[in-house]
PDB file of N, CA and C in Angstrom:
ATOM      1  N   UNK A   1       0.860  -1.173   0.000  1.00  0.00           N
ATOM      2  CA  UNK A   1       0.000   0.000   0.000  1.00  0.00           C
ATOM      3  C   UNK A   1       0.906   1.236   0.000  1.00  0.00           C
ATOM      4  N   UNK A   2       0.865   1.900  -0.628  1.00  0.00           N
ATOM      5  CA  UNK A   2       1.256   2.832  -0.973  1.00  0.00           C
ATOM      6  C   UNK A   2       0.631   4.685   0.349  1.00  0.00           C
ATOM      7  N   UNK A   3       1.687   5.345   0.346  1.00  0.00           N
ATOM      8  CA  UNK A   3       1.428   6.428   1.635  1.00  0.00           C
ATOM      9  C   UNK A   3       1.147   7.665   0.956  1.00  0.00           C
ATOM     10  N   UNK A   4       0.595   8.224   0.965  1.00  0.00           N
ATOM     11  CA  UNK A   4       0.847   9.793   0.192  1.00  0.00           C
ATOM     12  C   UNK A   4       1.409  10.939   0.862  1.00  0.00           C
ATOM     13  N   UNK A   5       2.455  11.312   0.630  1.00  0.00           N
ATOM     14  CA  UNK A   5       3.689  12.259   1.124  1.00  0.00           C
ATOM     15  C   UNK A   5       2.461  13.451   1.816  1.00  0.00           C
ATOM     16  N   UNK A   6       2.899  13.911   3.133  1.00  0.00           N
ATOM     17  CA  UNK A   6       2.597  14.740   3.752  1.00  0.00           C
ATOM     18  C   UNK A   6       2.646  16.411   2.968  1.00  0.00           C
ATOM     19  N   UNK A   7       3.458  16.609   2.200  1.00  0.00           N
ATOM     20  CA  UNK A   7       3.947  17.641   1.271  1.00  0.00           C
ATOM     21  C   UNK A   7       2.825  17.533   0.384  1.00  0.00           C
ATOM     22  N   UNK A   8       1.828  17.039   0.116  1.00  0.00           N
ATOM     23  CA  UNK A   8       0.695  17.324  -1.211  1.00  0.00           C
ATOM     24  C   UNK A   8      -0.249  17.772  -0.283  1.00  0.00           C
ATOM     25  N   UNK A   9      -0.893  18.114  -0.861  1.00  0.00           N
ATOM     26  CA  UNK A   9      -2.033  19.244  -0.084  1.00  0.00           C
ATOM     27  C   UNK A   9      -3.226  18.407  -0.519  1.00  0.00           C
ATOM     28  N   UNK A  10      -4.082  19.120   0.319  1.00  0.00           N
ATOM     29  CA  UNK A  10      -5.403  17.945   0.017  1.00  0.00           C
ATOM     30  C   UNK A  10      -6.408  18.579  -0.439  1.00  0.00           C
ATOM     31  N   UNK A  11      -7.213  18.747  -0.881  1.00  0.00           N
ATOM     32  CA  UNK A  11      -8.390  19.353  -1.615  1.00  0.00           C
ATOM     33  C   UNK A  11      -9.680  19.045  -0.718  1.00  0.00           C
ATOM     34  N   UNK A  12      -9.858  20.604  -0.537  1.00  0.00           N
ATOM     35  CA  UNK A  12     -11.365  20.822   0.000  1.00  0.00           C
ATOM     36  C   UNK A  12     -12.401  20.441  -0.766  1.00  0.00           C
ATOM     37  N   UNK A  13     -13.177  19.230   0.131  1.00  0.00           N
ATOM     38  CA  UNK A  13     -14.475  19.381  -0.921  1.00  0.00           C
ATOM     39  C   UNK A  13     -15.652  19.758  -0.332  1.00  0.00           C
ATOM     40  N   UNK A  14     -15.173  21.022   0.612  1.00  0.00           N
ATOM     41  CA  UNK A  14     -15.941  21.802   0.761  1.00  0.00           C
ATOM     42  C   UNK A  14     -15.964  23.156  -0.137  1.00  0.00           C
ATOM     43  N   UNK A  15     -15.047  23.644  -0.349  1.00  0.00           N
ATOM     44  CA  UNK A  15     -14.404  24.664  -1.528  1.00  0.00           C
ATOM     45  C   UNK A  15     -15.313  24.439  -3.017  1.00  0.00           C
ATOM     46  N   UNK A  16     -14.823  22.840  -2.997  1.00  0.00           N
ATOM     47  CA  UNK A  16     -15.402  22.133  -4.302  1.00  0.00           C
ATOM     48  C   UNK A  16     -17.110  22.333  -4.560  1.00  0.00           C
ATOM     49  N   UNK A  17     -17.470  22.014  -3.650  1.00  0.00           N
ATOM     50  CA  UNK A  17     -18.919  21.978  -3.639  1.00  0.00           C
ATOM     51  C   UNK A  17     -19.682  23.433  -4.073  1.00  0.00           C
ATOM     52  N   UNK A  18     -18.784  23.963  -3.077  1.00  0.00           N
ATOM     53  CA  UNK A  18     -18.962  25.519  -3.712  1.00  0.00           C
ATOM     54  C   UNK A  18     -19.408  26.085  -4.946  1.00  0.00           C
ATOM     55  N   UNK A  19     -17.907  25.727  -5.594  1.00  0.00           N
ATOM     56  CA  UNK A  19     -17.496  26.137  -6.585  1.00  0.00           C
ATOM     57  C   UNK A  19     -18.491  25.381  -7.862  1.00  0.00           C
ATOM     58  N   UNK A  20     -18.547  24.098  -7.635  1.00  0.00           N
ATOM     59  CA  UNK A  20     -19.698  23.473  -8.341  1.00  0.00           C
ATOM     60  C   UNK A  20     -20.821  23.661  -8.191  1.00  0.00           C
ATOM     61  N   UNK A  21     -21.385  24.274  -6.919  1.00  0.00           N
ATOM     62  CA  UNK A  21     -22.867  24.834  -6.731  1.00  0.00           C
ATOM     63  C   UNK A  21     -23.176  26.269  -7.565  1.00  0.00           C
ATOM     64  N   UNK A  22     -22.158  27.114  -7.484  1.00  0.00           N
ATOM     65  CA  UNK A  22     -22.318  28.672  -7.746  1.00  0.00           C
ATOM     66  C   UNK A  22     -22.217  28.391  -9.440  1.00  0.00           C
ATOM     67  N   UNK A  23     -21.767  27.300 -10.199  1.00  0.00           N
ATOM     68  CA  UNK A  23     -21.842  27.072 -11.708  1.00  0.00           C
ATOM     69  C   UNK A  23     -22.840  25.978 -12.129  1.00  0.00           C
ATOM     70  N   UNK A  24     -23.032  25.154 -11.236  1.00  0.00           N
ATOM     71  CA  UNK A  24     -24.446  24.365 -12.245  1.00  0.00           C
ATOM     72  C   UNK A  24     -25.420  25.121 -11.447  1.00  0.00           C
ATOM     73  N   UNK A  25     -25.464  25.502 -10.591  1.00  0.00           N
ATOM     74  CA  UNK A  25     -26.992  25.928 -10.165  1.00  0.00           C
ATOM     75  C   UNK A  25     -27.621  27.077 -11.657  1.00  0.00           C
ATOM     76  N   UNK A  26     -26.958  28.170 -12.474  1.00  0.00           N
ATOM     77  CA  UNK A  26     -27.205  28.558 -13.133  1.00  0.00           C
ATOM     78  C   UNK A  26     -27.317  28.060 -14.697  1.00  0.00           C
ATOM     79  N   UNK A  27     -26.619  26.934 -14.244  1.00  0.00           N
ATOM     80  CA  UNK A  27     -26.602  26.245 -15.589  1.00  0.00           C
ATOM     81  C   UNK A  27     -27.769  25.120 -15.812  1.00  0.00           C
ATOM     82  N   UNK A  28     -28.118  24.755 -14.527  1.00  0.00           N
ATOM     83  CA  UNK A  28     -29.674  23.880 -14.877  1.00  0.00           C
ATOM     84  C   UNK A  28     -30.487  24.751 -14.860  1.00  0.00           C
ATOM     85  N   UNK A  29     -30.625  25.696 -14.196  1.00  0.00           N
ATOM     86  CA  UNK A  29     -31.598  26.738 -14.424  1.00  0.00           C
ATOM     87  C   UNK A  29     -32.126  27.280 -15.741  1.00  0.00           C
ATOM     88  N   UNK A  30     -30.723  27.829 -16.633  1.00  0.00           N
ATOM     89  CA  UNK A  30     -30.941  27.870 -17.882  1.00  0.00           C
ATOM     90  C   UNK A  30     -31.332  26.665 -19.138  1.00  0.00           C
ATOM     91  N   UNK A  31     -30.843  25.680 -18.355  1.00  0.00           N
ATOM     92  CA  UNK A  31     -31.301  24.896 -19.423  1.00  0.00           C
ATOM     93  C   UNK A  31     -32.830  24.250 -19.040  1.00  0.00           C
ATOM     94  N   UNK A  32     -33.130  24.381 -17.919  1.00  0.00           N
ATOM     95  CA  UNK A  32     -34.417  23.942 -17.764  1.00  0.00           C
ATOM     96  C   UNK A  32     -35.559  25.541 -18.465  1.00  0.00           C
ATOM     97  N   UNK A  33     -35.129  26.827 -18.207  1.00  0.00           N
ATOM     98  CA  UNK A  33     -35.285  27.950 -19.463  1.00  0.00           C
ATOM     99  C   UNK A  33     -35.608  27.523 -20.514  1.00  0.00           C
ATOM    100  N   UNK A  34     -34.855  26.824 -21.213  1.00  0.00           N
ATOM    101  CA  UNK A  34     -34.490  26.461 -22.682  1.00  0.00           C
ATOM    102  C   UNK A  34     -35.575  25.218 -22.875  1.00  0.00           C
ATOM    103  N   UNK A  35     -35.281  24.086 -22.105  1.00  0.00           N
ATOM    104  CA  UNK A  35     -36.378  22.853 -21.731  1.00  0.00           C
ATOM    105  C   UNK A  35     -38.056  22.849 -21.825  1.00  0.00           C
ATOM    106  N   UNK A  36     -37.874  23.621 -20.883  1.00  0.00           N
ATOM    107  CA  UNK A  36     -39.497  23.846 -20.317  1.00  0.00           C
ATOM    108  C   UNK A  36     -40.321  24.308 -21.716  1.00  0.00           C
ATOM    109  N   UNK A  37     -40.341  24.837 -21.960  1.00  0.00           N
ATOM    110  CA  UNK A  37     -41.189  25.245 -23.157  1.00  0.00           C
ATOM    111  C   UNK A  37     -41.130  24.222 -24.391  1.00  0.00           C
ATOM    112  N   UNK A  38     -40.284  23.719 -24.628  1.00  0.00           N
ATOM    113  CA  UNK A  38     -40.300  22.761 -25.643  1.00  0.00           C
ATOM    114  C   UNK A  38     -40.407  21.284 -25.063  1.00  0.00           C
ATOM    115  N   UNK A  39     -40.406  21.081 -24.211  1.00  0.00           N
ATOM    116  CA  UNK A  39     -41.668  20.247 -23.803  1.00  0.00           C
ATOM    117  C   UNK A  39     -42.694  20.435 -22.636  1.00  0.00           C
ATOM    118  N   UNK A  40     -43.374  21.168 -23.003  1.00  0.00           N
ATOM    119  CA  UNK A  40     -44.221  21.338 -22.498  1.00  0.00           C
ATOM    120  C   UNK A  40     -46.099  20.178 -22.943  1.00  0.00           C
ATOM    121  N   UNK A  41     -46.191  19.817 -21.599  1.00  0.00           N
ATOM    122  CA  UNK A  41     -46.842  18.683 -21.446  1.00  0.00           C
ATOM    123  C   UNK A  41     -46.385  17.308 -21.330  1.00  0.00           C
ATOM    124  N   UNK A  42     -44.945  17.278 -21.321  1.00  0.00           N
ATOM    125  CA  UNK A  42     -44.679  16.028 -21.173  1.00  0.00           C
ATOM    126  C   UNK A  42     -44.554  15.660 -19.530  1.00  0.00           C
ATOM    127  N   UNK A  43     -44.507  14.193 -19.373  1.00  0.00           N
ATOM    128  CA  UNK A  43     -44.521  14.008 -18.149  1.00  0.00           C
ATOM    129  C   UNK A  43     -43.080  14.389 -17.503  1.00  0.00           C
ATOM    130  N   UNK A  44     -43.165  14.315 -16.032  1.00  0.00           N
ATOM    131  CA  UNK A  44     -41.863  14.777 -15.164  1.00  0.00           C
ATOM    132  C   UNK A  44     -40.819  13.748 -15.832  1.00  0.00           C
ATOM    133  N   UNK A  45     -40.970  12.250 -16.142  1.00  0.00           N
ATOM    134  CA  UNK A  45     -40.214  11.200 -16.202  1.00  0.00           C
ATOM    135  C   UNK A  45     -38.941  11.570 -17.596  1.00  0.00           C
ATOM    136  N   UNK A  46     -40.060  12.268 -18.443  1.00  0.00           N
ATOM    137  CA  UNK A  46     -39.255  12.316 -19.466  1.00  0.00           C
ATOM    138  C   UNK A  46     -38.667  13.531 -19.757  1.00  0.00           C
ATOM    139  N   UNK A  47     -38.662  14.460 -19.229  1.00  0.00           N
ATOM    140  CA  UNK A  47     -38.303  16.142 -18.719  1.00  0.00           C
ATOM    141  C   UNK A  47     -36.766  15.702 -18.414  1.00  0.00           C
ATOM    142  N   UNK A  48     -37.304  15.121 -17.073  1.00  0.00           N
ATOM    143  CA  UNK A  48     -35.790  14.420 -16.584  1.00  0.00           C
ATOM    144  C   UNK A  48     -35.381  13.468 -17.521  1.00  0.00           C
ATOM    145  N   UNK A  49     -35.489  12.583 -18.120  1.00  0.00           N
ATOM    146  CA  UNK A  49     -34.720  11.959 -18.955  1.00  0.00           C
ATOM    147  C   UNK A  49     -34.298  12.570 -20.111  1.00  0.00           C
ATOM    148  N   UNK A  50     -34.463  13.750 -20.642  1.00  0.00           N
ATOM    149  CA  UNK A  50     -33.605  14.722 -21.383  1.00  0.00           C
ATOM    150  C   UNK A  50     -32.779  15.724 -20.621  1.00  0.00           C
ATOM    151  N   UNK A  51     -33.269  15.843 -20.049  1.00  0.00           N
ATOM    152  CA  UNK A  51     -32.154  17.429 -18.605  1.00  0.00           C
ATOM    153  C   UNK A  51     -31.010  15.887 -18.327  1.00  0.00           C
ATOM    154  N   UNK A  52     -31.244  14.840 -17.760  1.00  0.00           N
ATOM    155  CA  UNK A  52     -30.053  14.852 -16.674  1.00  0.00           C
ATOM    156  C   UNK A  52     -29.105  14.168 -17.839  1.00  0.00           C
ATOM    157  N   UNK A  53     -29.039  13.666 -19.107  1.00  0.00           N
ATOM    158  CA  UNK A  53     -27.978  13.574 -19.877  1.00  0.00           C
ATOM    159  C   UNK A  53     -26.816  14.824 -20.388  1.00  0.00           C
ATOM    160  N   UNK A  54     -28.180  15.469 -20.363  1.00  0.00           N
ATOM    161  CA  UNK A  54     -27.106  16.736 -21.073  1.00  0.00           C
ATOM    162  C   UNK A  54     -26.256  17.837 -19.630  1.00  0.00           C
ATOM    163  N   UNK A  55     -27.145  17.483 -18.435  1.00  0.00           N
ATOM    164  CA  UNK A  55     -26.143  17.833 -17.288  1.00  0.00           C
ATOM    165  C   UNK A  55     -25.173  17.004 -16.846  1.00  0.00           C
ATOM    166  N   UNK A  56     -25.110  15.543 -16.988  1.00  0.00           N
ATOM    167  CA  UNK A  56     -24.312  14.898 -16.287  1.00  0.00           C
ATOM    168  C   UNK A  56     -22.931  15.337 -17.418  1.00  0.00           C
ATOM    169  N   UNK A  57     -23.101  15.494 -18.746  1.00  0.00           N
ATOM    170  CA  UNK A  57     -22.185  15.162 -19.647  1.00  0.00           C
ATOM    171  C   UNK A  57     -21.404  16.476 -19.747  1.00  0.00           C
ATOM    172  N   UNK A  58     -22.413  17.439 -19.689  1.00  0.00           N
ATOM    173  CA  UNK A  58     -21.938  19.092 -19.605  1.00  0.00           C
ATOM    174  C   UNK A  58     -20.630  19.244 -18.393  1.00  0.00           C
ATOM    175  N   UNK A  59     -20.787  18.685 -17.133  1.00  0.00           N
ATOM    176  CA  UNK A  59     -20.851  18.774 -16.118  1.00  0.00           C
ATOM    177  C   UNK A  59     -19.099  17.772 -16.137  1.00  0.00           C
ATOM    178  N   UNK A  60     -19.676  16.450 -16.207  1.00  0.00           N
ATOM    179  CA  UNK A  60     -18.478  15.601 -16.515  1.00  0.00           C
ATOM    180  C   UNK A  60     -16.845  16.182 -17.658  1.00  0.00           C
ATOM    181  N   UNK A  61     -17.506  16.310 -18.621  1.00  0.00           N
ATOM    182  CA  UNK A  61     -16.911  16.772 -19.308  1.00  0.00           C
ATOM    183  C   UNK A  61     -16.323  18.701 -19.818  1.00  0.00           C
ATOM    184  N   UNK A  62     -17.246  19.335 -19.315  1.00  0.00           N
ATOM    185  CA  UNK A  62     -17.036  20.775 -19.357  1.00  0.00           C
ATOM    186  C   UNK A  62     -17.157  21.675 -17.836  1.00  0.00           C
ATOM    187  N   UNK A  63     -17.545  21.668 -17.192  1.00  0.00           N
ATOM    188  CA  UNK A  63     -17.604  22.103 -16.091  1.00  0.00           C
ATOM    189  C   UNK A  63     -16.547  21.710 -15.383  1.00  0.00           C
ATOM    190  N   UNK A  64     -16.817  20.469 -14.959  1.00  0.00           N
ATOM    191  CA  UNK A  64     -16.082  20.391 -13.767  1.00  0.00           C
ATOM    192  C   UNK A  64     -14.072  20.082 -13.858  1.00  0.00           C
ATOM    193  N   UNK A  65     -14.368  19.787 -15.393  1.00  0.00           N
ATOM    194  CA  UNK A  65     -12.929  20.117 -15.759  1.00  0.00           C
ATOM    195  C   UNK A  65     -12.125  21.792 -15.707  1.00  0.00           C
ATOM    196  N   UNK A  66     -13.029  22.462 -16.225  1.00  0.00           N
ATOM    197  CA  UNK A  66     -13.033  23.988 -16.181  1.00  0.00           C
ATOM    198  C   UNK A  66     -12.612  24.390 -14.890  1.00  0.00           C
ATOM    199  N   UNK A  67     -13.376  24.158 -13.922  1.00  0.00           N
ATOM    200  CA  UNK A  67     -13.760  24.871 -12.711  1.00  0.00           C
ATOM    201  C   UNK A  67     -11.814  23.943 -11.870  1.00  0.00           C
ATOM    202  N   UNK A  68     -11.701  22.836 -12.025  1.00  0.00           N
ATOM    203  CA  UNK A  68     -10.402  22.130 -11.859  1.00  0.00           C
ATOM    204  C   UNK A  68      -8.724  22.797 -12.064  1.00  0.00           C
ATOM    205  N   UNK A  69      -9.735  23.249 -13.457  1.00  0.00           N
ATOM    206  CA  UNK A  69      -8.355  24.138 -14.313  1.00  0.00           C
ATOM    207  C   UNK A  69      -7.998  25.365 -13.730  1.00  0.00           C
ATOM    208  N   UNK A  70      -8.973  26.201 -13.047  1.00  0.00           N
ATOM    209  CA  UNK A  70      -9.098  27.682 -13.479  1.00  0.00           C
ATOM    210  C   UNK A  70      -9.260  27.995 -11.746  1.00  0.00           C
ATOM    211  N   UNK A  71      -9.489  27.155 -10.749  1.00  0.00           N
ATOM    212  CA  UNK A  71      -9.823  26.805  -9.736  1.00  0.00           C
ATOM    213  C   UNK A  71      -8.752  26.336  -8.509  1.00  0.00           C
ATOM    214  N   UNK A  72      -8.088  25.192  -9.315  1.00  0.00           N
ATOM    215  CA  UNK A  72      -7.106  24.405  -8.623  1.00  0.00           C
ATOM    216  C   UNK A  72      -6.406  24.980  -6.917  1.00  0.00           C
ATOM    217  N   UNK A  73      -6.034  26.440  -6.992  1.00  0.00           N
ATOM    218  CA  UNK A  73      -5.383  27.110  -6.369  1.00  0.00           C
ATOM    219  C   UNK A  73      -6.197  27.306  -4.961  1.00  0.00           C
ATOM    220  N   UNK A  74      -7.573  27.639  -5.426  1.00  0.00           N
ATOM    221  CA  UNK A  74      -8.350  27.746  -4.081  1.00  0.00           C
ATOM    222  C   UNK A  74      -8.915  26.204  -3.653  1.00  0.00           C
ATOM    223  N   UNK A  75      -9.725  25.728  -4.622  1.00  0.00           N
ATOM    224  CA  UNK A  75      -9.399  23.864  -4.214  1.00  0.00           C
ATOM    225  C   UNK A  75      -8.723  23.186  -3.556  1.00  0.00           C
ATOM    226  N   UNK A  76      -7.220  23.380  -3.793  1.00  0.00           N
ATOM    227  CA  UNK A  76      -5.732  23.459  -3.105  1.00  0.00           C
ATOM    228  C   UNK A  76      -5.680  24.316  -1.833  1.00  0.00           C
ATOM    229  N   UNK A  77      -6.438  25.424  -1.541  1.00  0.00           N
ATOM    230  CA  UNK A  77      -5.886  25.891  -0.543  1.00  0.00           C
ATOM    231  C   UNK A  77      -4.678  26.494  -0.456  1.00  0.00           C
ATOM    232  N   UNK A  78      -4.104  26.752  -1.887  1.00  0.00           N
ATOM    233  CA  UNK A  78      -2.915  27.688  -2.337  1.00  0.00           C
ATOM    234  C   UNK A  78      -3.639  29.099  -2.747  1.00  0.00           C
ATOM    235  N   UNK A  79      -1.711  30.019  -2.325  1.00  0.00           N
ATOM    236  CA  UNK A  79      -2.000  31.000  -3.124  1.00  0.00           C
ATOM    237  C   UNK A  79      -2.019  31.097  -4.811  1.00  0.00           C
ATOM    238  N   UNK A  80      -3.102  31.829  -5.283  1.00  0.00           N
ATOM    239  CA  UNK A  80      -3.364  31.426  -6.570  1.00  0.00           C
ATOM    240  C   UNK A  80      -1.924  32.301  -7.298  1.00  0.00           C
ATOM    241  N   UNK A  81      -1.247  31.788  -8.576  1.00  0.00           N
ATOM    242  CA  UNK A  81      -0.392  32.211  -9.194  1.00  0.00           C
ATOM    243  C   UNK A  81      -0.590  32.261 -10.516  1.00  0.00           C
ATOM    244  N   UNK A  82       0.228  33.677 -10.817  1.00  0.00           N
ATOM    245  CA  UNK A  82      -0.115  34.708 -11.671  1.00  0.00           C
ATOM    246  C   UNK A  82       0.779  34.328 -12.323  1.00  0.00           C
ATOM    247  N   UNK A  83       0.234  33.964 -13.675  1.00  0.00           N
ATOM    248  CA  UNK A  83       1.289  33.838 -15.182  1.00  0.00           C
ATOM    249  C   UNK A  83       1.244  34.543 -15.531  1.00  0.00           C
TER     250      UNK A  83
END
């Protein structure tokens, strides 16, 4: 088993949560914006079965990579550095 050096810092996922709340919360919002009207009358079942593909994938793949990239420093609990 392997130890992980005291020298790496550990990531808040309280920070995280954050940071992922304050960007999808506006982003399902808008897309349920966008949603809602074009289906309108369909049941809840299938509302959600179009919203949560295109959030999980948005999210998986664009968000939470983003927010990783651009983020890292406060995630980290570092001071953020200026290129």
């Amino acid at each position: 088993m392997t130890h992980i050096s005291s020298s790496r810092p550990i990531p808040s996922k309280h920070r995280l949560a954050l940071l992922m709340l304050l960007v999808i919360y506006p982003f399902v919002t808008a897309i349920l914006y966008v949603l809602m009207p074009l289906t309108e009358g369909w049941p809840i079942w299938a509302r959600t079965a179009l919203l949560a593909p295109i959030m999980v994938l948005s999210i998986v793949y664009g968000i939470a990579p983003a927010i990783q990239k651009h983020f890292a420093w406060f995630i980290l609990r570092q001071p953020r550095l200026v290129a």
